[in-house]
Protein backbone atom coordinates (compact mmCIF):
# COMPACT_ATOMS: atom_id res chain seq x y z
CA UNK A 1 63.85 103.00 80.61
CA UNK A 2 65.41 100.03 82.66
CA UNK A 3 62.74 97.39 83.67
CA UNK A 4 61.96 98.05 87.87
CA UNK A 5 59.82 95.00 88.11
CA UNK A 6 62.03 92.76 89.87
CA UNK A 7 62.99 94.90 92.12
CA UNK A 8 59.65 94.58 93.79
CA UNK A 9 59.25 91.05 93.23
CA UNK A 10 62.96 90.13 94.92
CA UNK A 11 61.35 92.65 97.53
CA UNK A 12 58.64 89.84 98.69
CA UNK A 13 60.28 86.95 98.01
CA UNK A 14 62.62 88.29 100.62
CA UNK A 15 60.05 89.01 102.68
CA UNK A 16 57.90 85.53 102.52
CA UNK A 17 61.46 83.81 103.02
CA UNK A 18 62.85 85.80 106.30
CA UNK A 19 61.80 85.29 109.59
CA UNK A 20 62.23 87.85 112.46
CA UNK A 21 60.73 91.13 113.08
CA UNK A 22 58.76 91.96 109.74
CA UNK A 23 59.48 95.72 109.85
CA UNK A 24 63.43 95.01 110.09
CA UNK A 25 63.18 92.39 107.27
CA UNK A 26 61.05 94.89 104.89
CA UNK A 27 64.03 97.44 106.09
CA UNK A 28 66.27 94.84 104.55
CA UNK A 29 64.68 94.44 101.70
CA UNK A 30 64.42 98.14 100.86
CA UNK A 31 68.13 98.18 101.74
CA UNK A 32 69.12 95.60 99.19
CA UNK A 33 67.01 97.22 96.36
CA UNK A 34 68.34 100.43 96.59
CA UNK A 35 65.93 102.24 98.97
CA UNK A 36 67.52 103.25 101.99
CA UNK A 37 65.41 106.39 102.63
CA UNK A 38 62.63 103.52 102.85
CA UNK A 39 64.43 101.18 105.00
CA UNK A 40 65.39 104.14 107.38
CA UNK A 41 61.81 105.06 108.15
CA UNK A 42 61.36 101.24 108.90
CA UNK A 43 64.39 100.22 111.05
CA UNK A 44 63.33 103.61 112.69
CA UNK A 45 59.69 102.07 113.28
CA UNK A 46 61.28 98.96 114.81
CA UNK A 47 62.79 101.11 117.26
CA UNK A 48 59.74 102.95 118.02
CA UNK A 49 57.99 99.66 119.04
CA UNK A 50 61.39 97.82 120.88
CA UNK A 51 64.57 100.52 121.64
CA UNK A 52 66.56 97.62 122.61
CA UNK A 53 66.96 96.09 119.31
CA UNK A 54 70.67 95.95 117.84
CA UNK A 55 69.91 94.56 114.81
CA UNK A 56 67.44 97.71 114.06
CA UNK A 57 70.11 99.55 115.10
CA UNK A 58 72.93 98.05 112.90
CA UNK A 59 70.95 98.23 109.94
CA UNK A 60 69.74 102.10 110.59
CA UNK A 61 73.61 102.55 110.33
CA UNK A 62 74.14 100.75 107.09
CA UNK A 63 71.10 102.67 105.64
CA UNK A 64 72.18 105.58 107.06
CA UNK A 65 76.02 104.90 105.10
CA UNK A 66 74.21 103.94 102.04
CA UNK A 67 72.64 108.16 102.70
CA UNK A 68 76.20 109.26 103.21
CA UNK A 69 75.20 110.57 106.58
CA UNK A 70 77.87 109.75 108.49
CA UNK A 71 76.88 111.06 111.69
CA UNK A 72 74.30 109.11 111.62
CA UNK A 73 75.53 106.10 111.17
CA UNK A 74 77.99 106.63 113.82
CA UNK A 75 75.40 107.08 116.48
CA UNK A 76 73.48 103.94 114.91
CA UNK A 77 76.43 101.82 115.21
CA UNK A 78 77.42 103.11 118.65
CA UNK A 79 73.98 102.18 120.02
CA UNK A 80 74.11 98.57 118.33
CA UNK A 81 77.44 98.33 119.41
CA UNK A 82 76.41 98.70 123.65
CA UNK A 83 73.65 96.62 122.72
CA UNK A 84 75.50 93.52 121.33
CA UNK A 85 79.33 94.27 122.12
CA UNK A 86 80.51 90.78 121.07
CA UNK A 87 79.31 91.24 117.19
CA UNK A 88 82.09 91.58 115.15
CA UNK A 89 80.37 92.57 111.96
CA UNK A 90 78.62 96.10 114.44
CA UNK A 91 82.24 96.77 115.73
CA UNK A 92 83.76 96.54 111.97
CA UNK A 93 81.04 98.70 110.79
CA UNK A 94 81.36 101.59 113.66
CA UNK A 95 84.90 101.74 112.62
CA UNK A 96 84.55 101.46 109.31
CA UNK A 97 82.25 104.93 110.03
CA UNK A 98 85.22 106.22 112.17
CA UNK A 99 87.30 105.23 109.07
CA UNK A 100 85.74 107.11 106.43
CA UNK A 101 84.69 110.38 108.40
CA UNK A 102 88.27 110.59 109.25
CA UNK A 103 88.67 109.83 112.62
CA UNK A 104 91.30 107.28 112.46
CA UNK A 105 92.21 106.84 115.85
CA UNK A 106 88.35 105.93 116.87
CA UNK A 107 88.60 103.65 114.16
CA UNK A 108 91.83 102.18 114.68
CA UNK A 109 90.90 101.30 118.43
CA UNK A 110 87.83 99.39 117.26
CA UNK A 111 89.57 97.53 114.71
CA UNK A 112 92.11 96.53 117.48
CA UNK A 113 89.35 95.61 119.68
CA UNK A 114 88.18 93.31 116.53
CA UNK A 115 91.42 91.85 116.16
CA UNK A 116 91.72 90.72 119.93
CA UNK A 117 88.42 89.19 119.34
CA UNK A 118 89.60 86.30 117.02
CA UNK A 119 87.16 87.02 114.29
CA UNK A 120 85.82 85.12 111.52
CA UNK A 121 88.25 84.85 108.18
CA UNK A 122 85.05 86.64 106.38
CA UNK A 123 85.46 89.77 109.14
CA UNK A 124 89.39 89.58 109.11
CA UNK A 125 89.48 89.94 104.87
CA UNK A 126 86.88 92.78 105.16
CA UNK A 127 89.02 94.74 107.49
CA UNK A 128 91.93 94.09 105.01
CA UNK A 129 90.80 95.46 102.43
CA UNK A 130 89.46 98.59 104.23
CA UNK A 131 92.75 99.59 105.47
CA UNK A 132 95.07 98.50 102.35
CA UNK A 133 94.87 95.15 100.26
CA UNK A 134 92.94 92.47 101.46
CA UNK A 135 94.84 89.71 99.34
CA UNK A 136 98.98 89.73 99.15
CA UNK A 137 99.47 91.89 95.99
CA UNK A 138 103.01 92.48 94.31
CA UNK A 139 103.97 94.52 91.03
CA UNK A 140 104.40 92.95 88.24
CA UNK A 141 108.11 94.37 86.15
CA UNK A 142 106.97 95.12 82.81
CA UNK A 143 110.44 97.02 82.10
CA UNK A 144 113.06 95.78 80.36
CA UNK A 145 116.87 97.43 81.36
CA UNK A 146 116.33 99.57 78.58
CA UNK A 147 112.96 101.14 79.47
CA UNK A 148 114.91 103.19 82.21
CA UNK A 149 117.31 106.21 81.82
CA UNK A 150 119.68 107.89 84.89
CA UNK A 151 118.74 111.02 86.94
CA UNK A 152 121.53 112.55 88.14
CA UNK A 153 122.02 115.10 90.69
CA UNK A 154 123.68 119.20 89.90
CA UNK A 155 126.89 118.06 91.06
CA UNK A 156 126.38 114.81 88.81
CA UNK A 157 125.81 111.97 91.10
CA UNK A 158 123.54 109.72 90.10
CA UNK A 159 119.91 109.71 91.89
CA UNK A 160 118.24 107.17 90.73
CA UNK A 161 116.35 105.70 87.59
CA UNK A 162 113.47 106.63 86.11
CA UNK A 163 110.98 105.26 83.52
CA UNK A 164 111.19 106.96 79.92
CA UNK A 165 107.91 106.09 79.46
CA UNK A 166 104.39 106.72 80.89
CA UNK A 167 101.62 103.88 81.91
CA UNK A 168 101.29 100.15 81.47
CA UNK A 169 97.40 99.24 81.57
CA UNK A 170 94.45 97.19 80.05
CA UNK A 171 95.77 93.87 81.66
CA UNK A 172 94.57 90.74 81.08
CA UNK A 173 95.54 86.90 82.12
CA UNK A 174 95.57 84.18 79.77
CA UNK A 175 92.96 81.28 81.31
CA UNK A 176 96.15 79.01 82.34
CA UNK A 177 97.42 81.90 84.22
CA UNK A 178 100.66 81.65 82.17
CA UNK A 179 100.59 84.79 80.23
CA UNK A 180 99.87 88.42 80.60
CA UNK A 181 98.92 90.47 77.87
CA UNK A 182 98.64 94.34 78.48
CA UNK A 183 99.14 97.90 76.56
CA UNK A 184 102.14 100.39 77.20
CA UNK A 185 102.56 103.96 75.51
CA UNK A 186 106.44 103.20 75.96
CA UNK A 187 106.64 104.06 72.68
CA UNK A 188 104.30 107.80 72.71
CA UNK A 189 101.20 105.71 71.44
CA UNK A 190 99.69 102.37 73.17
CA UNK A 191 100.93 98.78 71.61
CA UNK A 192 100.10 95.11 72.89
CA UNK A 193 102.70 93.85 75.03
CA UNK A 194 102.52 89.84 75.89
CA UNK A 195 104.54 88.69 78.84
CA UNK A 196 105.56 85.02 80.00
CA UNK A 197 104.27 85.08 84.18
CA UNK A 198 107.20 82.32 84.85
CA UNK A 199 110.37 83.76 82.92
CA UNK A 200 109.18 87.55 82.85
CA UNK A 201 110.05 87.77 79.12
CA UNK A 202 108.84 90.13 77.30
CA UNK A 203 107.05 90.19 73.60
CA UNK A 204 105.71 93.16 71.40
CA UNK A 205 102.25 91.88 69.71
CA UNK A 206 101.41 94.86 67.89
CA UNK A 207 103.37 97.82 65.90
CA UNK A 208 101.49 100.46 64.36
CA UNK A 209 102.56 103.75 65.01
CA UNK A 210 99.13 105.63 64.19
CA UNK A 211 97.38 103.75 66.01
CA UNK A 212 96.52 103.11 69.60
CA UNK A 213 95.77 98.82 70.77
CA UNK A 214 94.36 98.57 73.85
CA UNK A 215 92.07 96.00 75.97
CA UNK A 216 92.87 92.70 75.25
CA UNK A 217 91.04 89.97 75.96
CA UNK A 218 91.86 85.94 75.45
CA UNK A 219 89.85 83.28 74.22
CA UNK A 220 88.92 80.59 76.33
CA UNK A 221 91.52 78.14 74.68
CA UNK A 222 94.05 80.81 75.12
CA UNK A 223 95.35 80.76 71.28
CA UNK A 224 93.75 84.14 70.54
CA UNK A 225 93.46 87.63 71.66
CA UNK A 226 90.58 90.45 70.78
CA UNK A 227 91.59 93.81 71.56
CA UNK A 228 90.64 97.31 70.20
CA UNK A 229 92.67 99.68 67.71
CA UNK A 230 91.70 103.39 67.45
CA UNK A 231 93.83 106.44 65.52
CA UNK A 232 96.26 107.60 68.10
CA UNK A 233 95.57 110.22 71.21
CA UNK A 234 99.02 111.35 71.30
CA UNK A 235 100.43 108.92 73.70
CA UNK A 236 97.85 109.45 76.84
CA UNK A 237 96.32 106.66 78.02
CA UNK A 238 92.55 105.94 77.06
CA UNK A 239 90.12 105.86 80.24
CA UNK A 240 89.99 102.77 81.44
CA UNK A 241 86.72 103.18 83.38
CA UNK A 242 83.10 103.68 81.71
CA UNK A 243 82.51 107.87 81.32
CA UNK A 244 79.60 109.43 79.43
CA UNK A 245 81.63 110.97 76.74
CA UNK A 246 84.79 108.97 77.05
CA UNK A 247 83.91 106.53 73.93
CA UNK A 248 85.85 107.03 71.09
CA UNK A 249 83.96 108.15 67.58
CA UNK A 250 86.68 105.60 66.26
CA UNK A 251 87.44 102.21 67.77
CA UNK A 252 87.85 99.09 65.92
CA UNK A 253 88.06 95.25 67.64
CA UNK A 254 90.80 93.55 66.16
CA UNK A 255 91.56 89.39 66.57
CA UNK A 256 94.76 88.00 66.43
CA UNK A 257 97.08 84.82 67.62
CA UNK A 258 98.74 84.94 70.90
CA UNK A 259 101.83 85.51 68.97
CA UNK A 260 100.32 88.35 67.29
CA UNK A 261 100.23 86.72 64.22
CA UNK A 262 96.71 86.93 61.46
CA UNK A 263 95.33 90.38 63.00
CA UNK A 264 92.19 90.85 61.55
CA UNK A 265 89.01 93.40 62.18
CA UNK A 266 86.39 91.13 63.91
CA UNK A 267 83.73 94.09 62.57
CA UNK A 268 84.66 95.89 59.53
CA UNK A 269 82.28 98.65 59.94
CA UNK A 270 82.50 102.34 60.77
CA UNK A 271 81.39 103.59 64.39
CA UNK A 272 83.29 102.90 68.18
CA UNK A 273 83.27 99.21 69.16
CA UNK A 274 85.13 98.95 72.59
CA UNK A 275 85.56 96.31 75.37
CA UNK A 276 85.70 92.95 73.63
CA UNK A 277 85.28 89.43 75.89
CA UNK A 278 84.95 86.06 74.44
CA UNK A 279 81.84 83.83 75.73
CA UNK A 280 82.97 80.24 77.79
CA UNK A 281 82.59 78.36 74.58
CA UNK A 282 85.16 81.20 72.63
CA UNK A 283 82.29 81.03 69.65
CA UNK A 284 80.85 84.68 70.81
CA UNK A 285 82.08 88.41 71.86
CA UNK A 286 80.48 91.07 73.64
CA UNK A 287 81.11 94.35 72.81
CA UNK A 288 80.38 98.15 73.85
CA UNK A 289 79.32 99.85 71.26
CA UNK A 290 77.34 103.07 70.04
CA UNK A 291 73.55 102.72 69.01
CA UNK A 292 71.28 105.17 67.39
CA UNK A 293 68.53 106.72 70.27
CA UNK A 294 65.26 105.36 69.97
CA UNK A 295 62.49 107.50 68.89
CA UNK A 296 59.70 107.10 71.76
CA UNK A 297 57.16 109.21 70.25
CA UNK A 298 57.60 107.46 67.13
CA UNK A 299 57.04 103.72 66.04
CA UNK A 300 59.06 101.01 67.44
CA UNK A 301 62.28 100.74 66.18
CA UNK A 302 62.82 103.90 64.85
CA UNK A 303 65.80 106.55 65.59
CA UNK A 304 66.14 109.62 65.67
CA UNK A 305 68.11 111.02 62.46
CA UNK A 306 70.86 113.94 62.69
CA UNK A 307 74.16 114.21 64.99
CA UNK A 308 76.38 111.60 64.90
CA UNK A 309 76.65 111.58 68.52
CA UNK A 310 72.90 110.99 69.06
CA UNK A 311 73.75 107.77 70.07
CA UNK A 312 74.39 105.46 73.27
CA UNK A 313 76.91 103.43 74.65
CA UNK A 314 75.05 99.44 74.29
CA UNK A 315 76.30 95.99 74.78
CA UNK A 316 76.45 93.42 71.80
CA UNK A 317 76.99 90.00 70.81
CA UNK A 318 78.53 89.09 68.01
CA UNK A 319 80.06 85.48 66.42
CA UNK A 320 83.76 85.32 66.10
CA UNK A 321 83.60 84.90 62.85
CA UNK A 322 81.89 88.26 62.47
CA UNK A 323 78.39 87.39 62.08
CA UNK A 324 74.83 87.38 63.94
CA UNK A 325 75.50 90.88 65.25
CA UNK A 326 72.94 91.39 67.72
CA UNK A 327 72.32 94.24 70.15
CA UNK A 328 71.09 93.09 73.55
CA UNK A 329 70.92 96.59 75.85
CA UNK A 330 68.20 98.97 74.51
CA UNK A 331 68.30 102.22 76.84
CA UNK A 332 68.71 106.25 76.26
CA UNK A 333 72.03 106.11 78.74
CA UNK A 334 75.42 104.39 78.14
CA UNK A 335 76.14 100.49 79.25
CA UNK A 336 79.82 99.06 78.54
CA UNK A 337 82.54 96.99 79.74
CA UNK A 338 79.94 93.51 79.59
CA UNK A 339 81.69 90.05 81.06
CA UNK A 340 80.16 87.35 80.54
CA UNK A 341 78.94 84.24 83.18
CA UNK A 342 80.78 80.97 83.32
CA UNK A 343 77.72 79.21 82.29
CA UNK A 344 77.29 81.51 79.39
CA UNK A 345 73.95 82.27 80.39
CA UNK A 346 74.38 86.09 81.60
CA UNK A 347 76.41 88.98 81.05
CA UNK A 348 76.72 91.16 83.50
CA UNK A 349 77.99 95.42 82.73
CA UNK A 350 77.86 98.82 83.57
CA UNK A 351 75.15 101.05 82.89
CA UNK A 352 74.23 104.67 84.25
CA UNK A 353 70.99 105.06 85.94
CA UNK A 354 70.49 109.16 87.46
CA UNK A 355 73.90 109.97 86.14
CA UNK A 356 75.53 107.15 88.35
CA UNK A 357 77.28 103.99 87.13
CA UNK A 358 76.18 100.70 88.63
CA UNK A 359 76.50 97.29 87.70
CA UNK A 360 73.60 94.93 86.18
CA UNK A 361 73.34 91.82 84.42
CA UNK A 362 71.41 90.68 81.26
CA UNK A 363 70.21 87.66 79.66
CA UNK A 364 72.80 86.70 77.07
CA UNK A 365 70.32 86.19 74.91
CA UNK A 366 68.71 89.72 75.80
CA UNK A 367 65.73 90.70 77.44
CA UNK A 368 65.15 91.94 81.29
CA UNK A 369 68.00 93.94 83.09
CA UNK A 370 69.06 92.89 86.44
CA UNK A 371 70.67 95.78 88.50
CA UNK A 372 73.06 94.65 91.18
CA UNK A 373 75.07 97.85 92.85
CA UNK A 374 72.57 100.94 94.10
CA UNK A 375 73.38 104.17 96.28
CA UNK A 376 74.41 107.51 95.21
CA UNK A 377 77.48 107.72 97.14
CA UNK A 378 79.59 106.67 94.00
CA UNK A 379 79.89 104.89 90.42
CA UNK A 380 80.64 101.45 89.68
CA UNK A 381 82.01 99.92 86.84
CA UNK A 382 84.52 97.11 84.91
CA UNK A 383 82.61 93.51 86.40
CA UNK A 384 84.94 90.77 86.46
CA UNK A 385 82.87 87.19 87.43
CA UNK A 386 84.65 84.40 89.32
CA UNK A 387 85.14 80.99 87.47
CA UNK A 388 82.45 79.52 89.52
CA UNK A 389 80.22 82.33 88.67
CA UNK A 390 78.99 82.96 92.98
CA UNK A 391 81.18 86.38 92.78
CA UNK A 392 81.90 89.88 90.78
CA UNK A 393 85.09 91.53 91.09
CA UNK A 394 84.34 95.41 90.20
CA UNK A 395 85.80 98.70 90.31
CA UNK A 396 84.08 101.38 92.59
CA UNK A 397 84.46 104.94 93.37
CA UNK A 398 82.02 105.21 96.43
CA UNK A 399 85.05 106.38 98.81
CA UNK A 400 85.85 109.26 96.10
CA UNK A 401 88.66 106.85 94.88
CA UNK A 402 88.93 104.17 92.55
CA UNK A 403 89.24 100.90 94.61
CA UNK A 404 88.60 97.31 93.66
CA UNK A 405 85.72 95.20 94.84
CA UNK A 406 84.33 91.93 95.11
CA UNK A 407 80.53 90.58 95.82
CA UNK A 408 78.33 87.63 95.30
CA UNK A 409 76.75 87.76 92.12
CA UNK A 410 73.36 88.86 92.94
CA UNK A 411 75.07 92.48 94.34
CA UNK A 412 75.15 90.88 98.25
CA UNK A 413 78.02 90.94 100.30
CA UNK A 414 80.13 93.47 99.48
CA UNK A 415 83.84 93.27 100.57
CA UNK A 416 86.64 95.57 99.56
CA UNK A 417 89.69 94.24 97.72
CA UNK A 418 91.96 96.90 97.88
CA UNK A 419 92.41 100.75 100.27
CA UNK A 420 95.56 101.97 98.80
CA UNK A 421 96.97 105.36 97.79
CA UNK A 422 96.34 105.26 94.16
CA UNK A 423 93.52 104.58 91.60
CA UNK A 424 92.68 100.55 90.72
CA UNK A 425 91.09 99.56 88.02
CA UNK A 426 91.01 96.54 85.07
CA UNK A 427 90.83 93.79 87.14
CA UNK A 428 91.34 90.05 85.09
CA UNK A 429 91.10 87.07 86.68
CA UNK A 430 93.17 83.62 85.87
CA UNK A 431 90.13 80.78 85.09
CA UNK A 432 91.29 78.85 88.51
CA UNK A 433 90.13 82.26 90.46
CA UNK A 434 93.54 82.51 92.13
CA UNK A 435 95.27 85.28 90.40
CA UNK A 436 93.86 88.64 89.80
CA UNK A 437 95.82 90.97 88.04
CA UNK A 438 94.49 94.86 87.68
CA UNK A 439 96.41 97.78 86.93
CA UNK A 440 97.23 101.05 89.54
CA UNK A 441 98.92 103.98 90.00
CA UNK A 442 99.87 103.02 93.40
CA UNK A 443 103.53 103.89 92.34
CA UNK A 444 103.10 106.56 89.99
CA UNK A 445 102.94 105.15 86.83
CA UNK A 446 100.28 103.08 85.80
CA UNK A 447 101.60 99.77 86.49
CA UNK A 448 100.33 96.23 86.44
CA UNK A 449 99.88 94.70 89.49
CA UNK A 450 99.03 90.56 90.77
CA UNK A 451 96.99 89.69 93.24
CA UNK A 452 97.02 86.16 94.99
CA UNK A 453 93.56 85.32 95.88
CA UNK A 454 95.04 82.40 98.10
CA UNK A 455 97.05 84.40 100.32
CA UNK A 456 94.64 86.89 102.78
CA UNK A 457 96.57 89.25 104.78
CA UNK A 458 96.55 87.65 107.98
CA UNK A 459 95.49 88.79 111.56
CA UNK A 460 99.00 89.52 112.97
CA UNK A 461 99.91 91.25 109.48
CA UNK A 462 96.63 93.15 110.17
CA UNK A 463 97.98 94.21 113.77
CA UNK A 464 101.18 95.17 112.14
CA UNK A 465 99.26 97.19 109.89
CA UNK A 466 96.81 99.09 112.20
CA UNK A 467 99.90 99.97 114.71
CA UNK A 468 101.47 101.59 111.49
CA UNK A 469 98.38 103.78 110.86
């Protein structure tokens, strides 16, 4: 079982730290550890004692989303919002509830009303990324002019061109932001591609025909590449988000030059070793992999004999050189897809807690778990930190589609990255934090896309936008 403690600790240091109405601040703090039936009952309590409170009634509404109730966030927010009309961050989050119950002309006049407001850049990339991409994003050609053949109509004229093959995925940025290695199943099973970012030329790293290479991952200096090599799934492409089930009983990580030169096996054992990432210093790698169940009515340490799939999903360190192999996640439920801090000191990952997918963080060195995401409304998974280490990238499912996401690094803040028709996930960031690259099926086919964390959408692109909607 995951360790709760801190929960309640963070709980009163947040307490002893804010000022304000008590009752709202311990509604807070329920809020932020995953408690919003809690923090209802006490933003409701504030109320009781001062009905003219917008703050009471701004949070009711975010505890209320954070219950899926819409309804009753809607009313929360519409009370907060004749209250304190001039908030931006209450009229952003009563549209937002317009948004997602599917009233978009409610929502679309408060978002206008925001806009005319000349609000903060903070409020202005939040609304981006609720109504399409918060950051300019463009697709990055991964064909060559023979990946394409002709469609032609009956009477033979030709419609248009369409791509033999299936999905591009599993990108990832070199730390110079100069290269972009990713997997294709152009040729019916997945091989590493490597691509120059300034000339668009193309490389083939891997070719093994029985095999499938997928999620590649550079080293710090950004001379080598770790990726994983499994027996072929007859050309589908492999999940790319965290499922119980979804491991392979086969997976192998692999090391190699970024020229695809001197593969080797980094662990040349049999089992499912998944999701490789290099530590800061490039002399570690974190892994996925399976682990036997622990035995709890037995003596520490022991596991409990049989089915091969009595295991869980657990995340790893190991030396680059293959050594000191040392498991760091100990629970009866599947954690993957770990990324490690800038200061090496943590590694944050997905883990499942009641059949939901959240992200936490560990110690690199192991011991207490750290949960960051909470609700029920939706999984989380793939955590991406920023080069400074203040901010996670992630992948999310909470609006019943895969979009990408970005908070600070102790789970605060939330803001959405990217509302677009199509699933995102994979997200890889350049080491100066300005280019993301993820892949989507925004077009179809999975396809790699780039986006440039220095350009927000800006407010009269938003207008633009919101008069198209």
């Amino acid at each position: 079982m995951r360790n709760y403690f801190y929960l309640f600790a963070s709980m009163f240091l947040i307490l002893l730290a804010c000022g304000g109405d008590p009752t709202i601040e311990r509604g807070k703090a329920f809020l932020e550890t995953g408690d919003p039936t809690s923090a209802v009952q006490q933003f409701q309590a504030a109320l009781k004692q001062n009905p003219s409170k917008a703050e009471a009634y701004y949070q009711l509404g975010l505890a209320y989303e954070g219950l899926a109730d819409a309804a009753q966030a809607i009313d929360a927010f519409r009370n907060a919002a004749r209250l304190a009309p001039k908030r931006a961050e209450i009229t952003l989050a009563l549209g937002r509830a317009y948004w997602y119950s599917g009233n978009s002309s409610l929502a679309r006049t408060e978002f206008q009303n925001l806009l005319n407001g000349s609000p903060k850049e903070e409020i202005l990339l939040q609304l981006a990324g609720l109504t399409g991409d918060a950051y300019h994003v463009q697709r990055i050609r991964t064909e060559g002019s023979d990946d394409y053949e002709q469609t032609f109509t009956e009477k033979g004229n030709m419609m248009t061109f369409t791509a033999k093959y299936t999905d591009d995925y599993s990108p990832a940025i070199s730390p110079d932001g100069k290269w972009l290695a990713f997997a294709s199943n152009r040729l019916q099973n997945a091989e590493l591609y490597l691509m120059d970012l300034t000339t668009r030329t193309l490389q083939q790293l891997t070719h093994t025909d029985e095999l499938d290479e997928y999620m590649p991952a550079f080293s710090p200096d950004g001379q080598s590449i770790a990726f994983v090599s499994e027996r072929t799934r007859g050309g589908m492409m492999l999940p790319p988000v965290q499922a119980s089930g979804s491991d392979p009983k086969t997976a192998t990580i692999y090391l190699m030059d970024i020229d695809g030169r001197n593969q080797r096996p980094l662990i040349d054992i049999e089992g499912a070793q998944r999701a490789p990432v290099f530590s800061p210093d490039g002399k570690k790698i974190a892994f996925e992999s399976k682990a036997p169940m622990q035995d709890t009515d037995s003596e520490p340490g022991t596991t409990v004999p049989g089915d091969e799939n009595n295991a869980t999903l657990e995340i790893f360190v190991i030396h680059t050189d293959g050594a000191n192999k040392k498991q760091l996640t100990h629970n009866d439920v599947d954690d993957g897809h770990p990324t490690w801090a800038p200061n090496g000191k943590q590694i944050a990952f997905t883990g499942m807690v009641d059949d939901i997918y959240q992200i936490f963080s560990v110690n690199a060195e192991g011991g207490t778990v750290q949960q960051l995401t909470y609700g029920n409304t939706g999984s989380h998974y793939h955590p991406m930190f920023s080069p400074d280490g203040k901010r996670i990238i992630y992948v999310s499912n909470a609006q019943n589609h895969y979009t990408l996401w970005m908070m600070n690094s102790n789970g605060t803040n939330k803001t959405q990255l990217t509302n677009h028709i199509g699933a995102h996930f994979e997200p890889s960031l350049s080491k100066d934090g300005k280019t993301l690259v993820f892949s989507s099926d925004r077009s179809d086919h999975m396809r790699i896309y780039l986006m440039d964390l220095t350009k927000p959408v800006q407010i009269q692109e938003l207008k633009t936008r919101l008069a198209g909607l």
